[in-house]
PDB file of N, CA and C in Angstrom:
ATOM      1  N   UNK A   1      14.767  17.130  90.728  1.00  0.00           N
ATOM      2  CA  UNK A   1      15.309  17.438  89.415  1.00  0.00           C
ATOM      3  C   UNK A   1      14.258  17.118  88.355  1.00  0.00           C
ATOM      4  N   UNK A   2      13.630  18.000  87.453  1.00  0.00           N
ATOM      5  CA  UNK A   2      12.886  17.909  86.316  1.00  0.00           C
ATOM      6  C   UNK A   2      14.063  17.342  85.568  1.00  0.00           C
ATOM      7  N   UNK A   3      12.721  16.843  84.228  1.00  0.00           N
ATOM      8  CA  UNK A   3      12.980  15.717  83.371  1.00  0.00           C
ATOM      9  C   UNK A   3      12.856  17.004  81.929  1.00  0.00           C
ATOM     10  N   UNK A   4      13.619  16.860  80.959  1.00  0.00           N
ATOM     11  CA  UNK A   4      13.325  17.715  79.793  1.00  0.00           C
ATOM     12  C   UNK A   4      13.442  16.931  78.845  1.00  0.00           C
ATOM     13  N   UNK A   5      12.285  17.987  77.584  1.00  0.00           N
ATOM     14  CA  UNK A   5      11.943  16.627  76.982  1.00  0.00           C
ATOM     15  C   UNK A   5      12.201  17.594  75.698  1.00  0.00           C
ATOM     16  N   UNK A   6      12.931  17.057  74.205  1.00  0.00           N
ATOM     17  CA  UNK A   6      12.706  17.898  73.189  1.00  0.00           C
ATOM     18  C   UNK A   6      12.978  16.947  72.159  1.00  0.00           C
ATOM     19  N   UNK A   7      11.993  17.000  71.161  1.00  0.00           N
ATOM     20  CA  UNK A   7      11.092  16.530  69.910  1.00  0.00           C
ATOM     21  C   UNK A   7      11.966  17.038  68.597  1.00  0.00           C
ATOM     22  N   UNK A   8      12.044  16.524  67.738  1.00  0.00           N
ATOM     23  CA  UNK A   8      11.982  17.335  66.644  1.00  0.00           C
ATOM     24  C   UNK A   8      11.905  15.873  65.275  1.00  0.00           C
ATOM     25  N   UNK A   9      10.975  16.621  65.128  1.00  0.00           N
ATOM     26  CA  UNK A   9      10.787  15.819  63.478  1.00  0.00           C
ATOM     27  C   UNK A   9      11.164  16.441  61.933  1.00  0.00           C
ATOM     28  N   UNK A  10      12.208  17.528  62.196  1.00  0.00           N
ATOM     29  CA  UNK A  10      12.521  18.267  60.917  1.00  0.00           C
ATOM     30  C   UNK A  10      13.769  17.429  60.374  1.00  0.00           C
ATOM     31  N   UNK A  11      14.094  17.108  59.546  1.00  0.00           N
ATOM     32  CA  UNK A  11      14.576  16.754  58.272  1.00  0.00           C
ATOM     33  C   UNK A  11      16.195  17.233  58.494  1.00  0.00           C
ATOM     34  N   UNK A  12      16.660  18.552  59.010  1.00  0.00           N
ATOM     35  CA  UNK A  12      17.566  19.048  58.605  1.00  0.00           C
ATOM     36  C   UNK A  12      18.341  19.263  59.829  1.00  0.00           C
ATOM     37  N   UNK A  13      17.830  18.803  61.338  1.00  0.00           N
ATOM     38  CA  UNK A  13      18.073  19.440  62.191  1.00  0.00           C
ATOM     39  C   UNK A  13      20.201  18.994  62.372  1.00  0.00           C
ATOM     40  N   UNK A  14      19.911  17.852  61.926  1.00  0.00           N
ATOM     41  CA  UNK A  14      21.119  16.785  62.558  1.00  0.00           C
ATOM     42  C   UNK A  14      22.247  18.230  61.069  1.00  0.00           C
ATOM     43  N   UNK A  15      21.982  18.338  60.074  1.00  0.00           N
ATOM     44  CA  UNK A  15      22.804  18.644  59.412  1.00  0.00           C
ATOM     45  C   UNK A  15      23.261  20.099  59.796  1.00  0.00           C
ATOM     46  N   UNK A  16      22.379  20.905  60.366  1.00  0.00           N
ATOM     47  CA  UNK A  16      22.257  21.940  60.625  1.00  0.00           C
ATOM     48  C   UNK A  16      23.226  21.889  62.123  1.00  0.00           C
ATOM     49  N   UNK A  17      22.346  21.001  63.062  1.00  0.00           N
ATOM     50  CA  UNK A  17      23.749  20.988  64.238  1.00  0.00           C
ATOM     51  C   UNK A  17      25.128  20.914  63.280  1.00  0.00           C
ATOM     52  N   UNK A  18      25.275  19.814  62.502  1.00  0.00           N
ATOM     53  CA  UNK A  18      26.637  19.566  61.961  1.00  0.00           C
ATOM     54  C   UNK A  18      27.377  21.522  61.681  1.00  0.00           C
ATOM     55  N   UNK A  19      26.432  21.969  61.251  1.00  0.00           N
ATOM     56  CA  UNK A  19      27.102  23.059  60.200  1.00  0.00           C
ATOM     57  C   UNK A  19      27.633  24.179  61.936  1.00  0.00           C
ATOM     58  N   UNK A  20      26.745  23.730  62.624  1.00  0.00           N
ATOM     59  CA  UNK A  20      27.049  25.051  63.848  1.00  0.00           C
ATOM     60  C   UNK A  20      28.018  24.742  64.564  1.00  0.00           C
ATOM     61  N   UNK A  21      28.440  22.748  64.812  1.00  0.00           N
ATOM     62  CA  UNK A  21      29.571  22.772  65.245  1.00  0.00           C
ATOM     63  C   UNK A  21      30.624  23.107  65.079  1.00  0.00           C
ATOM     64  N   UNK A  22      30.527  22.983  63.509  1.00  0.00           N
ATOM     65  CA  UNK A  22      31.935  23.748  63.105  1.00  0.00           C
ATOM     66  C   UNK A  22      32.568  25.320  62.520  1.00  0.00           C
ATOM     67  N   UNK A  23      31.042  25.741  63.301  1.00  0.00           N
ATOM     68  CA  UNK A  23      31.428  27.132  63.446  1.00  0.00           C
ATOM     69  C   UNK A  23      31.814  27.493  64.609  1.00  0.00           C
ATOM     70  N   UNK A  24      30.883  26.988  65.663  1.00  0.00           N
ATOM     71  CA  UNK A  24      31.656  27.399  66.907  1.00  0.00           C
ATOM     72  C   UNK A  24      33.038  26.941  67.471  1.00  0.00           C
ATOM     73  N   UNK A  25      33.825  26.257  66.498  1.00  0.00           N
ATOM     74  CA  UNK A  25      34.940  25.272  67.467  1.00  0.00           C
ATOM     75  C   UNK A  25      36.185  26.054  67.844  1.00  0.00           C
ATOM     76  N   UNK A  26      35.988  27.474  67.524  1.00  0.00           N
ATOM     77  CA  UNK A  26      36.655  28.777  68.428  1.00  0.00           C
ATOM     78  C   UNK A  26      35.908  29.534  68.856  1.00  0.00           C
ATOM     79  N   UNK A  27      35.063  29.224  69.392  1.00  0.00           N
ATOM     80  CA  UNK A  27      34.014  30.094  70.149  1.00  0.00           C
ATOM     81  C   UNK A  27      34.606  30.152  72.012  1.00  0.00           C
ATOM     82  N   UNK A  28      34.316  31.455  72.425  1.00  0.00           N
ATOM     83  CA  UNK A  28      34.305  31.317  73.619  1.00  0.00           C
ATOM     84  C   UNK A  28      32.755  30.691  74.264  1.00  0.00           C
ATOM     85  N   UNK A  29      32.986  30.731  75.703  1.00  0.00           N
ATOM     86  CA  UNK A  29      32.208  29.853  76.469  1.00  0.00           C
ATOM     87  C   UNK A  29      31.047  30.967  76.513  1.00  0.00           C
ATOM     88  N   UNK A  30      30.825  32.270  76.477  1.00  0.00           N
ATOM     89  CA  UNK A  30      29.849  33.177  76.332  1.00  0.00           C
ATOM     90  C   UNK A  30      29.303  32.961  74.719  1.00  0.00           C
ATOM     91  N   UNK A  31      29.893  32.649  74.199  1.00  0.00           N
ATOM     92  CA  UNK A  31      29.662  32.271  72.843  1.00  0.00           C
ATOM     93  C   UNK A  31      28.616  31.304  72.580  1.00  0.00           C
ATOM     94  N   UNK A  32      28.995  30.585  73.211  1.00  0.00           N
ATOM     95  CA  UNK A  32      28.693  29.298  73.202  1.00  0.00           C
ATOM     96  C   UNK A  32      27.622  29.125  73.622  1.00  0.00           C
ATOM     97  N   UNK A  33      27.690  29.669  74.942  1.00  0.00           N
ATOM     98  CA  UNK A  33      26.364  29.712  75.824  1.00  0.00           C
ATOM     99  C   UNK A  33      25.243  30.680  74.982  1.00  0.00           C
ATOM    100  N   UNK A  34      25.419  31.843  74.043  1.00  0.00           N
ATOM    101  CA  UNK A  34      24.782  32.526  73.371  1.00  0.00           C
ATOM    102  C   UNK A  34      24.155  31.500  72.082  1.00  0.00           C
ATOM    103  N   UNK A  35      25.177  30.934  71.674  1.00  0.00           N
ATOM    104  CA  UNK A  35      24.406  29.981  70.600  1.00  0.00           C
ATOM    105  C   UNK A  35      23.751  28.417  70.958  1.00  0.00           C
ATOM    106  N   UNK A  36      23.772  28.458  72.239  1.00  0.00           N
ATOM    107  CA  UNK A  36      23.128  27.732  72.832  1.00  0.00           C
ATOM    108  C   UNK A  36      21.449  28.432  73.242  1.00  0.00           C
ATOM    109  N   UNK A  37      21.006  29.457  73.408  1.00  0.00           N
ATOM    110  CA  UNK A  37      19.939  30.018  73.536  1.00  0.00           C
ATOM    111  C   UNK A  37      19.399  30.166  72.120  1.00  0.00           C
ATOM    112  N   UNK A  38      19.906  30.415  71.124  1.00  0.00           N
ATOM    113  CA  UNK A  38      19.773  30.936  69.813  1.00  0.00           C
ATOM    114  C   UNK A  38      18.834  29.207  69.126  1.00  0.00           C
ATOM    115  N   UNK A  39      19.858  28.515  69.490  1.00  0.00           N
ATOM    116  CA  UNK A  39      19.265  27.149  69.099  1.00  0.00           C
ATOM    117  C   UNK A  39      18.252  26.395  69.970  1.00  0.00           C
ATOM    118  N   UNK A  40      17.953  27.091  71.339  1.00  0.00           N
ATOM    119  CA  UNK A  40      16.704  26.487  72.063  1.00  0.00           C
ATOM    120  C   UNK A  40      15.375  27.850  71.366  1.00  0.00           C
ATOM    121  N   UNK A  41      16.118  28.748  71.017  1.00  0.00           N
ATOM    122  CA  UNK A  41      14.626  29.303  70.701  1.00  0.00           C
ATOM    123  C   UNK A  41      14.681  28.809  69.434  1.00  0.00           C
ATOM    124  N   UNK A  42      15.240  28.674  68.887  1.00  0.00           N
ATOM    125  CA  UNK A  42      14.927  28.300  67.151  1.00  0.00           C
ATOM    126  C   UNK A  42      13.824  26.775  67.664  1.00  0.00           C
ATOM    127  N   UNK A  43      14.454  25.970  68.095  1.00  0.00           N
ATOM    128  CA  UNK A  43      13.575  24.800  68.392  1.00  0.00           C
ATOM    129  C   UNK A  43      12.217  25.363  69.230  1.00  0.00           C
ATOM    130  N   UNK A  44      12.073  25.935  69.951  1.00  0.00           N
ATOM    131  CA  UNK A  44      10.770  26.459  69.954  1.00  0.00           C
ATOM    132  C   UNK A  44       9.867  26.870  69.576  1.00  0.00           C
ATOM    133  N   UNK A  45      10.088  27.606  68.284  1.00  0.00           N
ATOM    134  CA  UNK A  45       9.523  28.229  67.269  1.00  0.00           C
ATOM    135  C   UNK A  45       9.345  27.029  66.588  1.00  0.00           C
ATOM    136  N   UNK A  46       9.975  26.215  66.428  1.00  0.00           N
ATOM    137  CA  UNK A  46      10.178  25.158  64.906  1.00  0.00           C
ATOM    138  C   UNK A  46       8.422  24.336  65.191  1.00  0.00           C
ATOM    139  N   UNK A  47       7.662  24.304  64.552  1.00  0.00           N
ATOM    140  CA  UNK A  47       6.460  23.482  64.661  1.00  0.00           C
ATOM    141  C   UNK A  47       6.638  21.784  64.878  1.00  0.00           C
ATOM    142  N   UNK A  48       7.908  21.608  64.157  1.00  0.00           N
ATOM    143  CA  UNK A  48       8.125  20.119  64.291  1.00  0.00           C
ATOM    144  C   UNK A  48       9.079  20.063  65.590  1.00  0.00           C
ATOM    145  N   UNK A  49       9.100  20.931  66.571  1.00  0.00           N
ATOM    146  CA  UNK A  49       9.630  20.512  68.324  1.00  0.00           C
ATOM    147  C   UNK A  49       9.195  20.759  69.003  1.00  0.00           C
ATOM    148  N   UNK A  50       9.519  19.958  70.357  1.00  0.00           N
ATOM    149  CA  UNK A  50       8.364  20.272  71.437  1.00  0.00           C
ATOM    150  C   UNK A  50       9.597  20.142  72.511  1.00  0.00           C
ATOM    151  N   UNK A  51       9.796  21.305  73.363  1.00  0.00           N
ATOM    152  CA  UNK A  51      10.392  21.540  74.609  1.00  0.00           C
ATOM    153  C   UNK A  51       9.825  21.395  75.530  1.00  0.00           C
ATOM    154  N   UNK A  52      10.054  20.636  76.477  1.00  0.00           N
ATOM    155  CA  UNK A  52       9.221  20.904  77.747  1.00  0.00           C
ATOM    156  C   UNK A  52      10.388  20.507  78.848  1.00  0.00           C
ATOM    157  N   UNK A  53      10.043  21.144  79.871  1.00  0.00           N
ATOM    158  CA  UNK A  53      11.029  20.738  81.808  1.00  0.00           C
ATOM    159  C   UNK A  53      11.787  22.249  81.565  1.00  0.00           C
ATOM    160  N   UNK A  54      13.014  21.466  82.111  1.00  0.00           N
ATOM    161  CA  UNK A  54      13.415  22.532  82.606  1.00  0.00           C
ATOM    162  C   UNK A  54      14.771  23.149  81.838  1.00  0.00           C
ATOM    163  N   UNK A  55      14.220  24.563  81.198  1.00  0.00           N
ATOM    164  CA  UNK A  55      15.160  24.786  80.472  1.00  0.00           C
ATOM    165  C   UNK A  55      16.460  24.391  80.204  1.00  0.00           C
ATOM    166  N   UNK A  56      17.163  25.319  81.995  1.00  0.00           N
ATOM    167  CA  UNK A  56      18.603  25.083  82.350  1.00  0.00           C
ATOM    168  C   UNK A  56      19.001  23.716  81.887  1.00  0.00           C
ATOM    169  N   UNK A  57      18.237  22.528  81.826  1.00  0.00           N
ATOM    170  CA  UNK A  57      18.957  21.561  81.613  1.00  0.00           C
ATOM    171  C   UNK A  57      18.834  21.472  80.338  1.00  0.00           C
ATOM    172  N   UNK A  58      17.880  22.054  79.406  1.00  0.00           N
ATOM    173  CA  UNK A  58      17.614  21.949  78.310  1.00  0.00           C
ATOM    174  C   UNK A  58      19.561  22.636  77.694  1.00  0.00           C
ATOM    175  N   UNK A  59      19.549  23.695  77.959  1.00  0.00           N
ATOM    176  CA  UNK A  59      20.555  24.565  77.528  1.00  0.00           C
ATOM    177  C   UNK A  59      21.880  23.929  77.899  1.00  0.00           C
ATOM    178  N   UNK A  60      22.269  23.394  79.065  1.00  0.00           N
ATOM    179  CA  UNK A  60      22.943  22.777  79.345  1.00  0.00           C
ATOM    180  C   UNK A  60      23.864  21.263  78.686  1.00  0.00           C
ATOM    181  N   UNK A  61      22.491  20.554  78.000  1.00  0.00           N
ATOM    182  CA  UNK A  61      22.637  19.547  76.959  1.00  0.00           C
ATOM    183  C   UNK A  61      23.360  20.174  75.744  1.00  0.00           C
ATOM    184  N   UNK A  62      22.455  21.019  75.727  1.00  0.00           N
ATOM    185  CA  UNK A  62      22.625  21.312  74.060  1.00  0.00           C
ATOM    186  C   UNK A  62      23.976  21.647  74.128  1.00  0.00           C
ATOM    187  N   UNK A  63      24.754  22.762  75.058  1.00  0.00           N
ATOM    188  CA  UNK A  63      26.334  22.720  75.475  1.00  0.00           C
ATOM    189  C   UNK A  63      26.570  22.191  75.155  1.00  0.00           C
ATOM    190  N   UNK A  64      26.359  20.625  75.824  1.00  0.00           N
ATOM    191  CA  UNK A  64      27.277  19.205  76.190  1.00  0.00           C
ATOM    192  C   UNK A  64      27.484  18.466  74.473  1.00  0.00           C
ATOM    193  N   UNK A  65      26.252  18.606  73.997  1.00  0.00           N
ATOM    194  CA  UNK A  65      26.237  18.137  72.538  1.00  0.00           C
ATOM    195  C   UNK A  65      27.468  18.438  71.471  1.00  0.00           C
ATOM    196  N   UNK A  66      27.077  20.048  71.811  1.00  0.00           N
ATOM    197  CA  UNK A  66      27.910  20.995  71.084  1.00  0.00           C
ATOM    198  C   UNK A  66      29.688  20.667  71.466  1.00  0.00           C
ATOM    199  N   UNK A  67      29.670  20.532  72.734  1.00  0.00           N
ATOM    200  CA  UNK A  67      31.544  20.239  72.860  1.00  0.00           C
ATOM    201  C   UNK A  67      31.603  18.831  72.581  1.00  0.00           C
ATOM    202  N   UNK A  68      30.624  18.034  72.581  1.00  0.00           N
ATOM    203  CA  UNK A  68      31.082  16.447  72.214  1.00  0.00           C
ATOM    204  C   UNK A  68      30.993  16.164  70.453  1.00  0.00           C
ATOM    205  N   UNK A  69      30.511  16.872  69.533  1.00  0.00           N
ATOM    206  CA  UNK A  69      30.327  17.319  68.714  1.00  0.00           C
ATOM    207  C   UNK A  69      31.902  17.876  68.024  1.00  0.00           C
ATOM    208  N   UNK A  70      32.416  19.028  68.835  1.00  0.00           N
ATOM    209  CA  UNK A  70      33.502  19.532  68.354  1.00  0.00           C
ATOM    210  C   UNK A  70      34.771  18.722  68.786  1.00  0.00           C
ATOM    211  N   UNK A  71      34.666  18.232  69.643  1.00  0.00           N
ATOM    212  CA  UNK A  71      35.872  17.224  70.418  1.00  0.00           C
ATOM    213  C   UNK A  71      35.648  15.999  68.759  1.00  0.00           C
ATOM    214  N   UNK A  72      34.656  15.262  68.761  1.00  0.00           N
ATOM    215  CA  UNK A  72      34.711  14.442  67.500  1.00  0.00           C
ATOM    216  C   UNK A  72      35.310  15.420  66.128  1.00  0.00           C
ATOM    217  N   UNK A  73      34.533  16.671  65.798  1.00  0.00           N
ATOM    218  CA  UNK A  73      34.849  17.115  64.183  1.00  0.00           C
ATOM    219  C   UNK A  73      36.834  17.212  64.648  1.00  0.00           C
ATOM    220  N   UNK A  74      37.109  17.306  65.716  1.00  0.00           N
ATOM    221  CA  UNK A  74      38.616  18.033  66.188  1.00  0.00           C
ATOM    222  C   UNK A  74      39.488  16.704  66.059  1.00  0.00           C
ATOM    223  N   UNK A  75      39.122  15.740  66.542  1.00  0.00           N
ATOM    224  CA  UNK A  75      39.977  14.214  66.278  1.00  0.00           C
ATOM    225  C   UNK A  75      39.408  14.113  64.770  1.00  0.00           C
ATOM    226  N   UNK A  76      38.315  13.991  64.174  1.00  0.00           N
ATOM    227  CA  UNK A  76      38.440  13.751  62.522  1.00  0.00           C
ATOM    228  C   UNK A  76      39.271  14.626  61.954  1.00  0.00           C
ATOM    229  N   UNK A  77      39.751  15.850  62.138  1.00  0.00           N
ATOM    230  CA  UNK A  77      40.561  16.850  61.503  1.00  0.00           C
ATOM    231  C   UNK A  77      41.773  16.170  61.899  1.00  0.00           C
ATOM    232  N   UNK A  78      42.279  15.729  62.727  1.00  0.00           N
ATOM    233  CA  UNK A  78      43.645  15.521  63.030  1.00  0.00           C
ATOM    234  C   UNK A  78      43.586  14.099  62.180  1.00  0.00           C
ATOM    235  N   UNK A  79      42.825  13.662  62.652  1.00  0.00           N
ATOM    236  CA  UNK A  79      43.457  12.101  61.594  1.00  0.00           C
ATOM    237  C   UNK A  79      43.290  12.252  60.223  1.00  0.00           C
ATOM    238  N   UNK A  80      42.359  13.271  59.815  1.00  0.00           N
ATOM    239  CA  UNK A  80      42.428  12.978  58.304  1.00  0.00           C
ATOM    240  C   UNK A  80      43.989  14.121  57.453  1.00  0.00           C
ATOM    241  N   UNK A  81      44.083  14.961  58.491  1.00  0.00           N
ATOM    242  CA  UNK A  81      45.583  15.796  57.785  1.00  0.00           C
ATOM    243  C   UNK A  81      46.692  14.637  58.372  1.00  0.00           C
ATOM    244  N   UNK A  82      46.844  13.717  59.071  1.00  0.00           N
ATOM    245  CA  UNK A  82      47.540  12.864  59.515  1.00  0.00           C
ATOM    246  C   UNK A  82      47.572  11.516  58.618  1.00  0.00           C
ATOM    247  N   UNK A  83      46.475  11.787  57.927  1.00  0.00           N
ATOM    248  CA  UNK A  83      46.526  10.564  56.473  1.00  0.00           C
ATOM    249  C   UNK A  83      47.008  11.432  55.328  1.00  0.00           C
ATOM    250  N   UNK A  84      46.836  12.077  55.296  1.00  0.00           N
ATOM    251  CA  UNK A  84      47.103  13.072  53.981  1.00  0.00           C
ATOM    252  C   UNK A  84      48.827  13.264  53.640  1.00  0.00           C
ATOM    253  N   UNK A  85      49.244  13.854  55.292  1.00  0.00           N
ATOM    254  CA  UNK A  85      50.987  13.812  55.546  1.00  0.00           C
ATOM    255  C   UNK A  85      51.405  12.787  54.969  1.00  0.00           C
ATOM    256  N   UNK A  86      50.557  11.725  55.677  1.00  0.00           N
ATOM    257  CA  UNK A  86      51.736  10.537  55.268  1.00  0.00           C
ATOM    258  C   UNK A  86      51.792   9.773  53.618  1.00  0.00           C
ATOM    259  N   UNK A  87      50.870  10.649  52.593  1.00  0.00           N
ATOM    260  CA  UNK A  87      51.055  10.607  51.083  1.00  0.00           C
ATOM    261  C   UNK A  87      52.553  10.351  50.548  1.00  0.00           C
ATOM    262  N   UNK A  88      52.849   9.560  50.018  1.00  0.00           N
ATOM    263  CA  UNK A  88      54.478   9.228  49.762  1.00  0.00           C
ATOM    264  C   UNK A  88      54.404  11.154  48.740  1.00  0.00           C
ATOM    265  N   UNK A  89      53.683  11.437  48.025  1.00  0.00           N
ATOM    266  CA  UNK A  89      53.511  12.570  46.840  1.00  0.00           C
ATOM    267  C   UNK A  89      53.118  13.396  48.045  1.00  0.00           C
ATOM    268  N   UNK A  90      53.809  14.717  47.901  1.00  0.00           N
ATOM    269  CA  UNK A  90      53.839  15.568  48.997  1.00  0.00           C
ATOM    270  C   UNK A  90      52.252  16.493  48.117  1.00  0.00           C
ATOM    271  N   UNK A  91      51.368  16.633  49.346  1.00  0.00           N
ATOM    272  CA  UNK A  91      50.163  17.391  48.625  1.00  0.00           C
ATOM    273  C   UNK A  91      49.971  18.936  49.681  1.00  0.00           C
ATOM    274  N   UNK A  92      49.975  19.966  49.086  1.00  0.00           N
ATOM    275  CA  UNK A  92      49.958  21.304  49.669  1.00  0.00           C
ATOM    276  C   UNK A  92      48.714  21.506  49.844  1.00  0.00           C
ATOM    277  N   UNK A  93      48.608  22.339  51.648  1.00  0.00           N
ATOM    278  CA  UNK A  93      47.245  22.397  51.888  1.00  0.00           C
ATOM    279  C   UNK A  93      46.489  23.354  51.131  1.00  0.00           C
ATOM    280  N   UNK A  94      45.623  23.817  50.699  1.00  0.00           N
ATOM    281  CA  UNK A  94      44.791  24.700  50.144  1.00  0.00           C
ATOM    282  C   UNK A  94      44.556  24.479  48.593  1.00  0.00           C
ATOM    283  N   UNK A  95      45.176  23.810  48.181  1.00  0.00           N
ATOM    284  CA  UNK A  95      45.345  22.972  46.803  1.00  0.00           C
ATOM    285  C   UNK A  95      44.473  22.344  46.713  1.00  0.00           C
ATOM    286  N   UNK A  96      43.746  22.726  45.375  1.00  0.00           N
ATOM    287  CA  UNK A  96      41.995  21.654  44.934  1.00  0.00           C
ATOM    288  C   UNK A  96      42.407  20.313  45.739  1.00  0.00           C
ATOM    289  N   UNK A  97      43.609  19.532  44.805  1.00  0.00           N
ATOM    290  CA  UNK A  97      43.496  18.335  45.381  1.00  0.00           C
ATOM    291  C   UNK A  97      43.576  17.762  46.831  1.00  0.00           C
ATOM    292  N   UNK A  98      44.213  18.621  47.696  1.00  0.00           N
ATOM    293  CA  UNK A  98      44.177  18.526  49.083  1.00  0.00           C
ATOM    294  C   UNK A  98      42.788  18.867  49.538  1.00  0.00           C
ATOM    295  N   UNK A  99      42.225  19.325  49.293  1.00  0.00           N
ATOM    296  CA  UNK A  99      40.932  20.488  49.170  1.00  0.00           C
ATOM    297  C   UNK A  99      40.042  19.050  49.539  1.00  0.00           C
ATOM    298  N   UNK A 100      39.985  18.489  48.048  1.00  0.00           N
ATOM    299  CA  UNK A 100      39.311  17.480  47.951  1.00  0.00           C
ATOM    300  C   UNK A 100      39.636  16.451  48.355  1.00  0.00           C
ATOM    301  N   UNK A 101      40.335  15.671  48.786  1.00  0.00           N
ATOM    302  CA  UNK A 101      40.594  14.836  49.484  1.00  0.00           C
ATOM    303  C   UNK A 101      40.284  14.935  51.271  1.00  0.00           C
ATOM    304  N   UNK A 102      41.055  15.743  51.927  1.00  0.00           N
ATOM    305  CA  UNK A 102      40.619  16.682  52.995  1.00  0.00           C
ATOM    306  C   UNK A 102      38.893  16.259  53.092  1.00  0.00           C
ATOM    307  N   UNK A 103      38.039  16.946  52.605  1.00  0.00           N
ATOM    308  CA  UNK A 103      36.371  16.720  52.295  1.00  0.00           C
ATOM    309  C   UNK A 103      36.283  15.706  52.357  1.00  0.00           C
ATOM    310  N   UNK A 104      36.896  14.904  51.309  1.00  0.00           N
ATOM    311  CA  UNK A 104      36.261  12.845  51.321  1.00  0.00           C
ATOM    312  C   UNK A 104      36.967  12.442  52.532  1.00  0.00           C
ATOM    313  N   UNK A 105      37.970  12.859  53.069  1.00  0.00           N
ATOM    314  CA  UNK A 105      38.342  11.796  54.208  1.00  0.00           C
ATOM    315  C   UNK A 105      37.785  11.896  55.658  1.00  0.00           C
ATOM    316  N   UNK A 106      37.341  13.506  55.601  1.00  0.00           N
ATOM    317  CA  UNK A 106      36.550  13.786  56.667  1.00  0.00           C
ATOM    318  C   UNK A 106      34.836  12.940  56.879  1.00  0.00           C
ATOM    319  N   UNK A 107      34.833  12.708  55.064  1.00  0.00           N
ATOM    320  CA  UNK A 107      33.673  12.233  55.197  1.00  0.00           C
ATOM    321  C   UNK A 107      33.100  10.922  55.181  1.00  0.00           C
ATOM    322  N   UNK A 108      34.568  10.563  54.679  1.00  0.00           N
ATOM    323  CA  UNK A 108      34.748   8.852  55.355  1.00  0.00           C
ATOM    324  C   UNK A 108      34.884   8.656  57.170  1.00  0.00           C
ATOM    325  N   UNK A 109      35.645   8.917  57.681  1.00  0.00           N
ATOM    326  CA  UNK A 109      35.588   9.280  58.639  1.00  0.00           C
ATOM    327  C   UNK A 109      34.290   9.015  59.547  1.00  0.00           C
ATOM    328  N   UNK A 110      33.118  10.301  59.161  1.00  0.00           N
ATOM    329  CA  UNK A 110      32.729  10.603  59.886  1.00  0.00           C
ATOM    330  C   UNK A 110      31.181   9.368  59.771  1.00  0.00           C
ATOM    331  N   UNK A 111      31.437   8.954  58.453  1.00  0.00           N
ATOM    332  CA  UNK A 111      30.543   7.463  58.451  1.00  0.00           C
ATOM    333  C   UNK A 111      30.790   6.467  59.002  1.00  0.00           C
ATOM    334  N   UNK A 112      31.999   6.569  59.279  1.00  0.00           N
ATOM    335  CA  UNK A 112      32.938   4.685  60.175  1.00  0.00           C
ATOM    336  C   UNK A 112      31.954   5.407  61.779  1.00  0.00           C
ATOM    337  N   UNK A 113      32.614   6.433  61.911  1.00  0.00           N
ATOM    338  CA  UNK A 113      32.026   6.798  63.193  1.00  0.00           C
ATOM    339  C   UNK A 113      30.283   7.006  63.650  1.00  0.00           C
ATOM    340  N   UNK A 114      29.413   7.153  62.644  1.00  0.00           N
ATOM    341  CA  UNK A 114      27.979   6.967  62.926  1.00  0.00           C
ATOM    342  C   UNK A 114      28.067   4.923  63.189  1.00  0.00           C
ATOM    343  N   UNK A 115      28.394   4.815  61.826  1.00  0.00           N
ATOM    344  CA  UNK A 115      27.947   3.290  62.042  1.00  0.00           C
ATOM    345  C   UNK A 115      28.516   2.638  63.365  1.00  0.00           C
ATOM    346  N   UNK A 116      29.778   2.753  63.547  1.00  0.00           N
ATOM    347  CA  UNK A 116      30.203   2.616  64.820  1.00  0.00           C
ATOM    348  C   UNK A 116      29.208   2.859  66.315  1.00  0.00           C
ATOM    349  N   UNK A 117      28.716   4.049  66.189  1.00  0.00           N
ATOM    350  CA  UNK A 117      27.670   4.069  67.064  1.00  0.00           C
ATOM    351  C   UNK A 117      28.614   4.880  68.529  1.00  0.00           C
ATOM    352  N   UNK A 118      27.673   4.854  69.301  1.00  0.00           N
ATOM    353  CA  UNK A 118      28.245   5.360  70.644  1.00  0.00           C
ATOM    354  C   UNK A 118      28.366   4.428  71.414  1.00  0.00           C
TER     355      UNK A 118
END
């Protein structure tokens, strides 16, 4: 079994995964697997990464990332409309103020959970 190895020193990469997880989190598994190639060639091209071994496992990770990724944004969505419900002041979804709140709690959230760590 090769060892794969991938680099990246760009600035944006972590925010950029962020933005693709939560596009794909109705994606089928051809989907998936498609934007899984899309994002090993982008990192190839990128001057600040370096791929090396063996793809399949390369592509394979990036999968694994991607559903552990959406499994987390999928429990922050449930707990933060699960704080929101329980507002004694009933707040309607799509409403600025739900809107905005919704945003900050996801984004509280999702800081307890970095610092927390794995």
């Amino acid at each position: 079994m090769g060892a794969f190895l991938v680099t990246c020193h760009c600035s944006h990469v972590t925010s950029c995964l962020s933005l693709v997880t939560r596009l794909i989190m109705l994606l089928s598994e051809d989907k998936a697997s498609h934007l899984s190639h899309v994002i090993l060639e982008a990192l190839k091209k990128s001057p600040g990464a370096r791929v090396t071994g063996d793809e399949g496992k390369v592509l394979r990770e990036i999968k694994r990332v991607l559903a552990e990724e959406l499994a987390q944004e999928g429990e922050i969505d449930r707990i933060v409309r699960t704080r929101l419900a329980s507002y004694s002041r009933p707040l309607f979804e799509g409403s600025a103020e739900w809107e905005t709140l919704y945003r900050k709690g996801c984004e509280e959230e999702s800081r307890k959970r970095r610092k927390a760590g794995p």
